[in-house]
PDB file of N, CA and C in Angstrom:
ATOM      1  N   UNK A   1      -9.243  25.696  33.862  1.00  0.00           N
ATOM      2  CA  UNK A   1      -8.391  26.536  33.039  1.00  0.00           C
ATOM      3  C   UNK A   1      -7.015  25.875  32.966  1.00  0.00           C
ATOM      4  N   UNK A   2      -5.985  25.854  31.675  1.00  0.00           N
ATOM      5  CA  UNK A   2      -5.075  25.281  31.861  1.00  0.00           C
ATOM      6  C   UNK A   2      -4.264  26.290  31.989  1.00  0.00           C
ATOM      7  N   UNK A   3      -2.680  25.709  31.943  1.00  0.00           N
ATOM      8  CA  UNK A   3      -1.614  26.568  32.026  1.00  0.00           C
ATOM      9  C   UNK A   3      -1.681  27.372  31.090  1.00  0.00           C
ATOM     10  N   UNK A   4      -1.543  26.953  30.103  1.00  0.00           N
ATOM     11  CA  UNK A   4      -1.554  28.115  28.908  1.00  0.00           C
ATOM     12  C   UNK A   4      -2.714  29.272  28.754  1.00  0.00           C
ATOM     13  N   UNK A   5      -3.884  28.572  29.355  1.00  0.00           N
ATOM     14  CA  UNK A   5      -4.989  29.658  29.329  1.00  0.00           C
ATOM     15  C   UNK A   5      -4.337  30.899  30.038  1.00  0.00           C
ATOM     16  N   UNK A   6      -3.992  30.234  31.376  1.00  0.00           N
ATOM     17  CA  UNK A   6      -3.573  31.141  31.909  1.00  0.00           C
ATOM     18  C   UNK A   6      -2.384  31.838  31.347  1.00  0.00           C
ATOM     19  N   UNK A   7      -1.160  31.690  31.384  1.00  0.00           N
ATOM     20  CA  UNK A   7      -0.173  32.504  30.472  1.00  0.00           C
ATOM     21  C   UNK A   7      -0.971  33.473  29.798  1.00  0.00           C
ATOM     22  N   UNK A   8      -1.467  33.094  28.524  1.00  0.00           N
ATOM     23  CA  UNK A   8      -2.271  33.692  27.804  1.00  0.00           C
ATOM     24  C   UNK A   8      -2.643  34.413  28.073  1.00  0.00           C
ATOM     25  N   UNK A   9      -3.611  34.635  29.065  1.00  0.00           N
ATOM     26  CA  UNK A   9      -4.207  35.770  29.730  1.00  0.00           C
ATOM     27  C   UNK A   9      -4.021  36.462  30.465  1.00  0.00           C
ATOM     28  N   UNK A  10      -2.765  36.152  31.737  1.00  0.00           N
ATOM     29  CA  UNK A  10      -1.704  37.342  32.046  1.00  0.00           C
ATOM     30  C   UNK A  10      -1.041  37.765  30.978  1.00  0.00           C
ATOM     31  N   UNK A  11      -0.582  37.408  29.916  1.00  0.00           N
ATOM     32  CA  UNK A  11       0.395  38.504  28.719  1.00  0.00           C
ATOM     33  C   UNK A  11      -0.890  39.267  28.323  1.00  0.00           C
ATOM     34  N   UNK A  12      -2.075  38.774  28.163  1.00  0.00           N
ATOM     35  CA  UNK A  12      -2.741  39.717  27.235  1.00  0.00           C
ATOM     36  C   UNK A  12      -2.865  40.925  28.153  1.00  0.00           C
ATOM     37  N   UNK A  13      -3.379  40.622  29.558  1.00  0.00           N
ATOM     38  CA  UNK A  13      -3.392  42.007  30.367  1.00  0.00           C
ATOM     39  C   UNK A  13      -2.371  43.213  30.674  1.00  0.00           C
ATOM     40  N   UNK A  14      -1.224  42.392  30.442  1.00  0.00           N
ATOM     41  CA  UNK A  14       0.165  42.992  31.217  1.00  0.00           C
ATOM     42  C   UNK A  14       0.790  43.788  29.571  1.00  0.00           C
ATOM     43  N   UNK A  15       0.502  43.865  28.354  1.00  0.00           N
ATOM     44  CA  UNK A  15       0.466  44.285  26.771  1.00  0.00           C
ATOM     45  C   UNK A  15       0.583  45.965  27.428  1.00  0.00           C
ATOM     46  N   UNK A  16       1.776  46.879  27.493  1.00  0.00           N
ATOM     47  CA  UNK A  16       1.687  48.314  27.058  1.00  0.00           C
ATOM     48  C   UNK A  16       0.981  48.664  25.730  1.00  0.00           C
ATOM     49  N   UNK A  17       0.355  49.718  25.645  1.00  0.00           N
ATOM     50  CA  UNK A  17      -0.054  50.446  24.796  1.00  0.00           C
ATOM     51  C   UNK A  17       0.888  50.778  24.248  1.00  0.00           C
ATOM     52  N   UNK A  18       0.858  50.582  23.024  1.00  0.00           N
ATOM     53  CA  UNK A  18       2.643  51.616  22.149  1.00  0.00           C
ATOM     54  C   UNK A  18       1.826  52.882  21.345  1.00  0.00           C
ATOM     55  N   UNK A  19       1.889  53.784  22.250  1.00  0.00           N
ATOM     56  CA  UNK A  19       1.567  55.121  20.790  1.00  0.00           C
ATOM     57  C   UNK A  19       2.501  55.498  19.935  1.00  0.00           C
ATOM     58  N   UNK A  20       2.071  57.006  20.133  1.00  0.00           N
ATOM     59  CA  UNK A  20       3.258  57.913  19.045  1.00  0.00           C
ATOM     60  C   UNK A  20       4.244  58.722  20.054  1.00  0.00           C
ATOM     61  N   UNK A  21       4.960  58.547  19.017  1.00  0.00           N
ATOM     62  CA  UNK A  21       6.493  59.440  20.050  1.00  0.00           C
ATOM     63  C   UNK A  21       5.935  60.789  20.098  1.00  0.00           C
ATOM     64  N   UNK A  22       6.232  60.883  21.305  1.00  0.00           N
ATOM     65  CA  UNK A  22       5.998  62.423  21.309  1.00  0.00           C
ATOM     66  C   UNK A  22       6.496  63.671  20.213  1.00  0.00           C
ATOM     67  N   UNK A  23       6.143  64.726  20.280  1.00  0.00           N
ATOM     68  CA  UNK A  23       6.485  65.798  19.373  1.00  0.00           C
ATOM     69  C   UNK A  23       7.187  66.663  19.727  1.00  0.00           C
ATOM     70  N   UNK A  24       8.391  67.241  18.872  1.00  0.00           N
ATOM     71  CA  UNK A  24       8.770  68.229  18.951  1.00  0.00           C
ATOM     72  C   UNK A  24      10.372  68.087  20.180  1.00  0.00           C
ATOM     73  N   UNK A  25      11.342  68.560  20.307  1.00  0.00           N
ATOM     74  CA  UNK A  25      12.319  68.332  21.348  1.00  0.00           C
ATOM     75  C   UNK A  25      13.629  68.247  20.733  1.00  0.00           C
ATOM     76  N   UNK A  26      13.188  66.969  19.556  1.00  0.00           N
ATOM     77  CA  UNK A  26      14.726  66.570  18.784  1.00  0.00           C
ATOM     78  C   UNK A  26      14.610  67.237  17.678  1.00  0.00           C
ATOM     79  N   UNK A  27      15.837  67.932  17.515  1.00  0.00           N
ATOM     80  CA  UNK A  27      16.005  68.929  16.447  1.00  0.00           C
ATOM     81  C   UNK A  27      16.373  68.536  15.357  1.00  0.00           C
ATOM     82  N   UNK A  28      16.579  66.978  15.224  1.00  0.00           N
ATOM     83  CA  UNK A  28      17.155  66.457  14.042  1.00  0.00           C
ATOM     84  C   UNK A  28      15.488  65.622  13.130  1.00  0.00           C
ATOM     85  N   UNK A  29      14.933  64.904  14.052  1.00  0.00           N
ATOM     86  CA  UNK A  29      13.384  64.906  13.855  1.00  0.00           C
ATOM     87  C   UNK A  29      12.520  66.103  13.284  1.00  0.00           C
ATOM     88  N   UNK A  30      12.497  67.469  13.716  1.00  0.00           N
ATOM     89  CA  UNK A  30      11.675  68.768  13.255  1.00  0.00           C
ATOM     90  C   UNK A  30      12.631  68.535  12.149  1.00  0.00           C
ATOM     91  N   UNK A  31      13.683  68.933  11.676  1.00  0.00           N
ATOM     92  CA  UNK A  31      14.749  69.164  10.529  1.00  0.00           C
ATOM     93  C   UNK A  31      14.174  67.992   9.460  1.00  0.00           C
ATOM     94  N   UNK A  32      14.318  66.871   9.877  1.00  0.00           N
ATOM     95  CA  UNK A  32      13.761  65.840   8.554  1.00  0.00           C
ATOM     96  C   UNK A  32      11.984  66.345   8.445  1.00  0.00           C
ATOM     97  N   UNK A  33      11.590  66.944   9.541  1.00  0.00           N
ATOM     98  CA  UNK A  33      10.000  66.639   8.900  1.00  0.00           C
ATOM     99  C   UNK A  33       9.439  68.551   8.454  1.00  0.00           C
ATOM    100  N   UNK A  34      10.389  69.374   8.514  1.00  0.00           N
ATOM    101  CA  UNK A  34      10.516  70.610   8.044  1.00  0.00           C
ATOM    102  C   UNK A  34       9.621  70.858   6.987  1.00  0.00           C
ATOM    103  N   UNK A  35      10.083  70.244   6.200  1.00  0.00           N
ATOM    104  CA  UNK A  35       8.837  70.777   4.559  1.00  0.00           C
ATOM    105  C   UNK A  35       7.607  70.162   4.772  1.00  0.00           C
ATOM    106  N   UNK A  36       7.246  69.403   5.874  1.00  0.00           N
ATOM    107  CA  UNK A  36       5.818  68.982   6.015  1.00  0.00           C
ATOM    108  C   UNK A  36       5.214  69.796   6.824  1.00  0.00           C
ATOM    109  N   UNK A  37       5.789  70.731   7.295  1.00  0.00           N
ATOM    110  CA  UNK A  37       5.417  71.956   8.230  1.00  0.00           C
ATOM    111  C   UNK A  37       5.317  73.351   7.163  1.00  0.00           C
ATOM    112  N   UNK A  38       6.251  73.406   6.229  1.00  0.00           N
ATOM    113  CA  UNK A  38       6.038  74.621   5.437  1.00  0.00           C
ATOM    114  C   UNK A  38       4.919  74.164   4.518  1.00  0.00           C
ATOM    115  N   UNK A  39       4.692  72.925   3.998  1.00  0.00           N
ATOM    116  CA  UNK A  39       3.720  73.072   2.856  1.00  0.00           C
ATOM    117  C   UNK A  39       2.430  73.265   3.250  1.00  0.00           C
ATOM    118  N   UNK A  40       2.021  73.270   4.787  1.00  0.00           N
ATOM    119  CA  UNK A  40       0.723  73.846   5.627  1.00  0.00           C
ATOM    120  C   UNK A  40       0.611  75.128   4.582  1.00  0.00           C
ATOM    121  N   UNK A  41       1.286  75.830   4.062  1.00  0.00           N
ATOM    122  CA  UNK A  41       0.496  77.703   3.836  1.00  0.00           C
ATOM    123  C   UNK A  41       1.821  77.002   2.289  1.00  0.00           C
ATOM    124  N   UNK A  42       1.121  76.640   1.478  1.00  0.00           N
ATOM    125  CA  UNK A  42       1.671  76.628  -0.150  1.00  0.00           C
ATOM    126  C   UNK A  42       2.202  77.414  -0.720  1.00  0.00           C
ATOM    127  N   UNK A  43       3.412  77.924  -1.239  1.00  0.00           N
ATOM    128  CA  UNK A  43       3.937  78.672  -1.997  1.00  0.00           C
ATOM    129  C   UNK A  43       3.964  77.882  -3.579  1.00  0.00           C
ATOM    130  N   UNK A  44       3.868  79.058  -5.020  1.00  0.00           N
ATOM    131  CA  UNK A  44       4.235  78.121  -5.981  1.00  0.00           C
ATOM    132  C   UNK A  44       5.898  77.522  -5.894  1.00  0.00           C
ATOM    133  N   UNK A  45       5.833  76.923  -6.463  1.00  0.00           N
ATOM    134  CA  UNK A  45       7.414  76.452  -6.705  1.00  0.00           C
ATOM    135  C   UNK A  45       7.591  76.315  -8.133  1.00  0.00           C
ATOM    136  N   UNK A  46       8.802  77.134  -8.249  1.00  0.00           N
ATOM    137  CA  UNK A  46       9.428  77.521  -9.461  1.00  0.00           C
ATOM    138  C   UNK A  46      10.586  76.286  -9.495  1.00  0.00           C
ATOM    139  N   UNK A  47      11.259  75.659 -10.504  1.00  0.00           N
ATOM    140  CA  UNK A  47      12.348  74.724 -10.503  1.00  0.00           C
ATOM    141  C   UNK A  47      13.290  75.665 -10.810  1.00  0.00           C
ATOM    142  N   UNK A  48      14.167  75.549 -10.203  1.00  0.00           N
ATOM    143  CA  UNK A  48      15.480  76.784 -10.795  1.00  0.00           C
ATOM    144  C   UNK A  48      16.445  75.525 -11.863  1.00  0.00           C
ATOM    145  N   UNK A  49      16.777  76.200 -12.952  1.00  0.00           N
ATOM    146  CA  UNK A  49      17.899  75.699 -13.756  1.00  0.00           C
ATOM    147  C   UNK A  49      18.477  75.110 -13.019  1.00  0.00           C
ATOM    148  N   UNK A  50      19.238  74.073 -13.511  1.00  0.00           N
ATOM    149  CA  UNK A  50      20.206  72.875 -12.879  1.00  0.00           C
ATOM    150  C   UNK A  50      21.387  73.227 -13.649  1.00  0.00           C
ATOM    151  N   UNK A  51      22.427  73.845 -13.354  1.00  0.00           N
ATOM    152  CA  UNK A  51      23.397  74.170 -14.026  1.00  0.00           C
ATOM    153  C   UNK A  51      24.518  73.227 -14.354  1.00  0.00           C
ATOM    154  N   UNK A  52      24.518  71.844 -13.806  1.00  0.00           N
ATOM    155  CA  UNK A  52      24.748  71.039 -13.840  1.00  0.00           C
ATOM    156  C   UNK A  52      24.552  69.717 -14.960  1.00  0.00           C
ATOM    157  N   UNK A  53      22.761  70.034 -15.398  1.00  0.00           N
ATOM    158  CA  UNK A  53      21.991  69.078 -15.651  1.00  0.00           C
ATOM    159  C   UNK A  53      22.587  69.212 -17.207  1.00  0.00           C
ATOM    160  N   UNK A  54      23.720  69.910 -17.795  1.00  0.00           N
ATOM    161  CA  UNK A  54      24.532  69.557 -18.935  1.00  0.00           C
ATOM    162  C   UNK A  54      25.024  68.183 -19.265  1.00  0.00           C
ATOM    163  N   UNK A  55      25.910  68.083 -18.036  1.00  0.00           N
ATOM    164  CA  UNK A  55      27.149  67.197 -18.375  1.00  0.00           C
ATOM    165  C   UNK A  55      27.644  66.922 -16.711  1.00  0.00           C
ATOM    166  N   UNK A  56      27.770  65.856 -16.059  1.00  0.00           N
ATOM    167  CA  UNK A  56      28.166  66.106 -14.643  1.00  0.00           C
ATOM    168  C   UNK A  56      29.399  64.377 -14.772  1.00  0.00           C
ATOM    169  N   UNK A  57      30.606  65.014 -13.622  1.00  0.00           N
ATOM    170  CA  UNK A  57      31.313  63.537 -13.350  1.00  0.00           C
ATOM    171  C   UNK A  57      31.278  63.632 -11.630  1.00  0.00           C
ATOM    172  N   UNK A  58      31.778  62.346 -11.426  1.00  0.00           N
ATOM    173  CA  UNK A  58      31.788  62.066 -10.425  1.00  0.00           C
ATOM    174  C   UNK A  58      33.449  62.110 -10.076  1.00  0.00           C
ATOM    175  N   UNK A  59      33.506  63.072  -8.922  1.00  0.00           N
ATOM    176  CA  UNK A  59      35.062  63.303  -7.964  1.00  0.00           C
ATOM    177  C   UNK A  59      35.004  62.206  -6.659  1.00  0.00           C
ATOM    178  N   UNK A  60      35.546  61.558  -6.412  1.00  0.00           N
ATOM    179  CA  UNK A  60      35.633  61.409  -5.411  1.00  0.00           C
ATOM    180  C   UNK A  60      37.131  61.328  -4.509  1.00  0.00           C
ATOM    181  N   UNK A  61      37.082  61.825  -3.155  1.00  0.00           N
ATOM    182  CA  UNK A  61      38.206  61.904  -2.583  1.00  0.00           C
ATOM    183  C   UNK A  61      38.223  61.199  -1.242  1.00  0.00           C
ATOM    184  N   UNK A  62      39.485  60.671  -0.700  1.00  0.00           N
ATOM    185  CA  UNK A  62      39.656  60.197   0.504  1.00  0.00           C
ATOM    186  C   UNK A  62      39.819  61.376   1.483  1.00  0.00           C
ATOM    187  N   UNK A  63      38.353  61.461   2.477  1.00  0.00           N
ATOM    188  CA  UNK A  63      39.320  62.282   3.386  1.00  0.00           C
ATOM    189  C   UNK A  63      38.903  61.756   5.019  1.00  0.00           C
ATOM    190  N   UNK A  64      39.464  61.928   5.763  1.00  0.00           N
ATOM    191  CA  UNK A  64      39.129  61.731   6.984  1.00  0.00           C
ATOM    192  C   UNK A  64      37.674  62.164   7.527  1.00  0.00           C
ATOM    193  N   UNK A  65      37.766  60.676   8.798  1.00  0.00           N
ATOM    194  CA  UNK A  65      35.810  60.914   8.979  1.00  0.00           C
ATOM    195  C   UNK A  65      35.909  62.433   9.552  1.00  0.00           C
ATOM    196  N   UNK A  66      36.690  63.087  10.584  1.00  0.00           N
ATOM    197  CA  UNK A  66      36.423  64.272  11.313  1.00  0.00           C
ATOM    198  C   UNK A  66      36.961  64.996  10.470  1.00  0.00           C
ATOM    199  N   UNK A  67      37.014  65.060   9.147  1.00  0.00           N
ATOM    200  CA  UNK A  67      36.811  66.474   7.954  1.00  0.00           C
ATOM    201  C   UNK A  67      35.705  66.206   7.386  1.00  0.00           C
ATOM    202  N   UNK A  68      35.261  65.066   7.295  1.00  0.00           N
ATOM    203  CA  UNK A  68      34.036  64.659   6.450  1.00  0.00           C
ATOM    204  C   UNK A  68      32.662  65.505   7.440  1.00  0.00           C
ATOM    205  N   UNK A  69      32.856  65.229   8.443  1.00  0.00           N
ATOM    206  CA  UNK A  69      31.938  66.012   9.446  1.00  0.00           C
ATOM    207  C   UNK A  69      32.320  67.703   9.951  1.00  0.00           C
ATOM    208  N   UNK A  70      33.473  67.666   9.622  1.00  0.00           N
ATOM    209  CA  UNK A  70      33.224  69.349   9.729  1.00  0.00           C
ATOM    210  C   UNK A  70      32.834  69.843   8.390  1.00  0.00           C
ATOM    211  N   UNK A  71      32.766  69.287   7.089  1.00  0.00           N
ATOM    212  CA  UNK A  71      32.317  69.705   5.790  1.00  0.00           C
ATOM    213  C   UNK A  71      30.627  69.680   5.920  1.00  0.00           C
ATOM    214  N   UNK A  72      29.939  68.371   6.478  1.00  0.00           N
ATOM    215  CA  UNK A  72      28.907  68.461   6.838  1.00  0.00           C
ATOM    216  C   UNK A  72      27.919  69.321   7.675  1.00  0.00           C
ATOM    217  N   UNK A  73      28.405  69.830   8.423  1.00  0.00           N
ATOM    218  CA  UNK A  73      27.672  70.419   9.927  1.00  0.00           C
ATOM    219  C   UNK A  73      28.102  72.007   8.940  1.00  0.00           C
ATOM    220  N   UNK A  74      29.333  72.224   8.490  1.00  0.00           N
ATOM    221  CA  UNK A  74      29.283  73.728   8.142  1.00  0.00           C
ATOM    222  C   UNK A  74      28.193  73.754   7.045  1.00  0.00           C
ATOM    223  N   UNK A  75      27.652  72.941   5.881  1.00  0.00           N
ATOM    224  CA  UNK A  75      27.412  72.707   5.148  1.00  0.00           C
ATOM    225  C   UNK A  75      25.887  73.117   5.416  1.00  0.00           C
ATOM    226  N   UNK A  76      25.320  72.302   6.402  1.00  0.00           N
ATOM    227  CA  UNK A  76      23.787  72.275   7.274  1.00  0.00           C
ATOM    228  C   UNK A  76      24.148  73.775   7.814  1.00  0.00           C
ATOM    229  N   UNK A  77      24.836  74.073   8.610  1.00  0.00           N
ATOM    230  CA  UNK A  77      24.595  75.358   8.899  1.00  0.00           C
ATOM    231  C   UNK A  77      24.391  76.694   7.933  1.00  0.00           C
ATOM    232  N   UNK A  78      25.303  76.324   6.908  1.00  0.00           N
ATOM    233  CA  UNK A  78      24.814  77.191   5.582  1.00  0.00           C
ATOM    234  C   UNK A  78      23.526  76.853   4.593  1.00  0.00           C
ATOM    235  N   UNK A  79      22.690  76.153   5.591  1.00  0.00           N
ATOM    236  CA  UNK A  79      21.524  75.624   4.316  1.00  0.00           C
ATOM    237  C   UNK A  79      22.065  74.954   3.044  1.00  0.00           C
ATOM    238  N   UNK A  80      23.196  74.681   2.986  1.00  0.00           N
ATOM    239  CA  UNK A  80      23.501  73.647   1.587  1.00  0.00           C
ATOM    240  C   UNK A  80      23.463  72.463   1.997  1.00  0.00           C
ATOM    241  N   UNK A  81      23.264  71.564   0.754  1.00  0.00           N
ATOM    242  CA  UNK A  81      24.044  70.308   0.990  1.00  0.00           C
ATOM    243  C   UNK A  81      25.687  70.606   0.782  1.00  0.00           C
ATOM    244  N   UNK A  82      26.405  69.447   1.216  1.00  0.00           N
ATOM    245  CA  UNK A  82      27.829  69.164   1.121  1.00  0.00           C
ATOM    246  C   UNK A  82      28.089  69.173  -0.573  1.00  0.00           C
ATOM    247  N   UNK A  83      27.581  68.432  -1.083  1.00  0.00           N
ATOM    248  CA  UNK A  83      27.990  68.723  -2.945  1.00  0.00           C
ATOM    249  C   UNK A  83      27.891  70.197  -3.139  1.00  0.00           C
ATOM    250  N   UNK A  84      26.848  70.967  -2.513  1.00  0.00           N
ATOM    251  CA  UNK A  84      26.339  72.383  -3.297  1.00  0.00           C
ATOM    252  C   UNK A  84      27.514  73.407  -2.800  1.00  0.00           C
ATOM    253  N   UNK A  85      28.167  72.679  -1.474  1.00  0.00           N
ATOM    254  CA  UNK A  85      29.123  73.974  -0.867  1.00  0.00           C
ATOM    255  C   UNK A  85      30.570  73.826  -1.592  1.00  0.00           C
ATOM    256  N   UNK A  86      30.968  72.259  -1.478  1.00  0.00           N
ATOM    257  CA  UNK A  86      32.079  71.655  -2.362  1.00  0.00           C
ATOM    258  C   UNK A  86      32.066  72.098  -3.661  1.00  0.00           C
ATOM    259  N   UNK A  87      30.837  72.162  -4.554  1.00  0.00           N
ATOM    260  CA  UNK A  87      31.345  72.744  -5.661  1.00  0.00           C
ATOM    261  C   UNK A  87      30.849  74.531  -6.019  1.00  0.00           C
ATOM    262  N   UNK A  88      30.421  74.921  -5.164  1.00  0.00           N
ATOM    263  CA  UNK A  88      31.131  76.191  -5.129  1.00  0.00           C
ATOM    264  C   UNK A  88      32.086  76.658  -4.483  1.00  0.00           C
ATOM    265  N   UNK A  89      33.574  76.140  -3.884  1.00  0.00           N
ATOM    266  CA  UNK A  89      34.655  75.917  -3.582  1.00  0.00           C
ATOM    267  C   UNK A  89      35.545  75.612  -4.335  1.00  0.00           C
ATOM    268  N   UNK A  90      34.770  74.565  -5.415  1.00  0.00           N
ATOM    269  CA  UNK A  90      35.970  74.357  -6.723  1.00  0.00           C
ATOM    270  C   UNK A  90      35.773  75.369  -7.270  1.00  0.00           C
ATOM    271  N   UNK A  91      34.680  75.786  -7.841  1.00  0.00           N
ATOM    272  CA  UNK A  91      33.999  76.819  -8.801  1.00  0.00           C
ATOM    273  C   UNK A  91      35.156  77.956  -8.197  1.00  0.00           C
ATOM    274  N   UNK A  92      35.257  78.750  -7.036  1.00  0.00           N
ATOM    275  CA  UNK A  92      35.899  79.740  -6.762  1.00  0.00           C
ATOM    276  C   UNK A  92      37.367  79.469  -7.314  1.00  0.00           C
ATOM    277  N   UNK A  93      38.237  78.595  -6.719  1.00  0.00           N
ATOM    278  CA  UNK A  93      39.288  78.165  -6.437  1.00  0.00           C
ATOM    279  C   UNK A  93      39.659  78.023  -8.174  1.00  0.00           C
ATOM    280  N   UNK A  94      38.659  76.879  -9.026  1.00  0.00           N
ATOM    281  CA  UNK A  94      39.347  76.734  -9.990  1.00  0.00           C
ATOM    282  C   UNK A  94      38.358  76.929 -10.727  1.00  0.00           C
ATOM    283  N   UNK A  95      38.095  78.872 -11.621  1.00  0.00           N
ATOM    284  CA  UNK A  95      37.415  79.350 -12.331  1.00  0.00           C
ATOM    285  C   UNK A  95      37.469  78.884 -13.443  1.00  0.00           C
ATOM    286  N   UNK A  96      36.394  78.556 -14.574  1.00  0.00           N
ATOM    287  CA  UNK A  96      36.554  78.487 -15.899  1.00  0.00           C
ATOM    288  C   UNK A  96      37.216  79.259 -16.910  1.00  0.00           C
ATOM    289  N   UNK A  97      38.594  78.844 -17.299  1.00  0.00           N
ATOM    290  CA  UNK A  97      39.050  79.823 -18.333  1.00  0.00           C
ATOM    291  C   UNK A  97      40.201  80.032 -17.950  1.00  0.00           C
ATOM    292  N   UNK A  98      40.638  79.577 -16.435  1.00  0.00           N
ATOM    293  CA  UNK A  98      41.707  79.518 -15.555  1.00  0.00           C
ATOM    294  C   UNK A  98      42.925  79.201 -15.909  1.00  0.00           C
ATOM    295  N   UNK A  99      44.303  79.562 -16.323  1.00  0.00           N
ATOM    296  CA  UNK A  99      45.264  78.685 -16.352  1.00  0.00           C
ATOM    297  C   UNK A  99      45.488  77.530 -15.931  1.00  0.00           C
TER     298      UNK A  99
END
């Protein structure tokens, strides 16, 4: 047997098994895989109007990373995204028809 046989054949023995990550624990993992858990029992799905899908621009603003993350996390905690909470914030603040 040569050297390399050998090498060879201690790595092949000494090889971990790699499975699957375990399930369930990280709450950010369940959160991304969420709708693959609700579509188990099917509801229809209706598309709601895009009230948007008129005419849309793009705002963008400078703001600091630790506002950028408290806009986020309140945002997730209200079931919105960050665009959907931001612009019902303008929407309040600056109504159509507004001075």
């Amino acid at each position: 047997m040569t050297n390399k046989a050998r090498v060879e054949g201690r790595a092949a023995r000494c090889r971990a098994a790699i499975g699957r990550r375990p399930d369930g624990g990280d709450p950010v993992v369940d959160w991304v895989h969420h709708d693959e858990a609700v579509t188990a029992s099917p509801a229809p799905v209706v598309a709601a109007p895009n009230p948007l899908a008129i005419h849309t621009a793009r705002l963008t603003l400078d703001v600091t990373p630790a506002l950028r993350g408290r806009i986020k996390v309140t945002a997730f905690r209200r079931g919105l995204t960050a665009a959907e909470m931001l612009r019902e914030l303008l929407e309040r603040e600056y109504p159509e028809g507004a001075p």
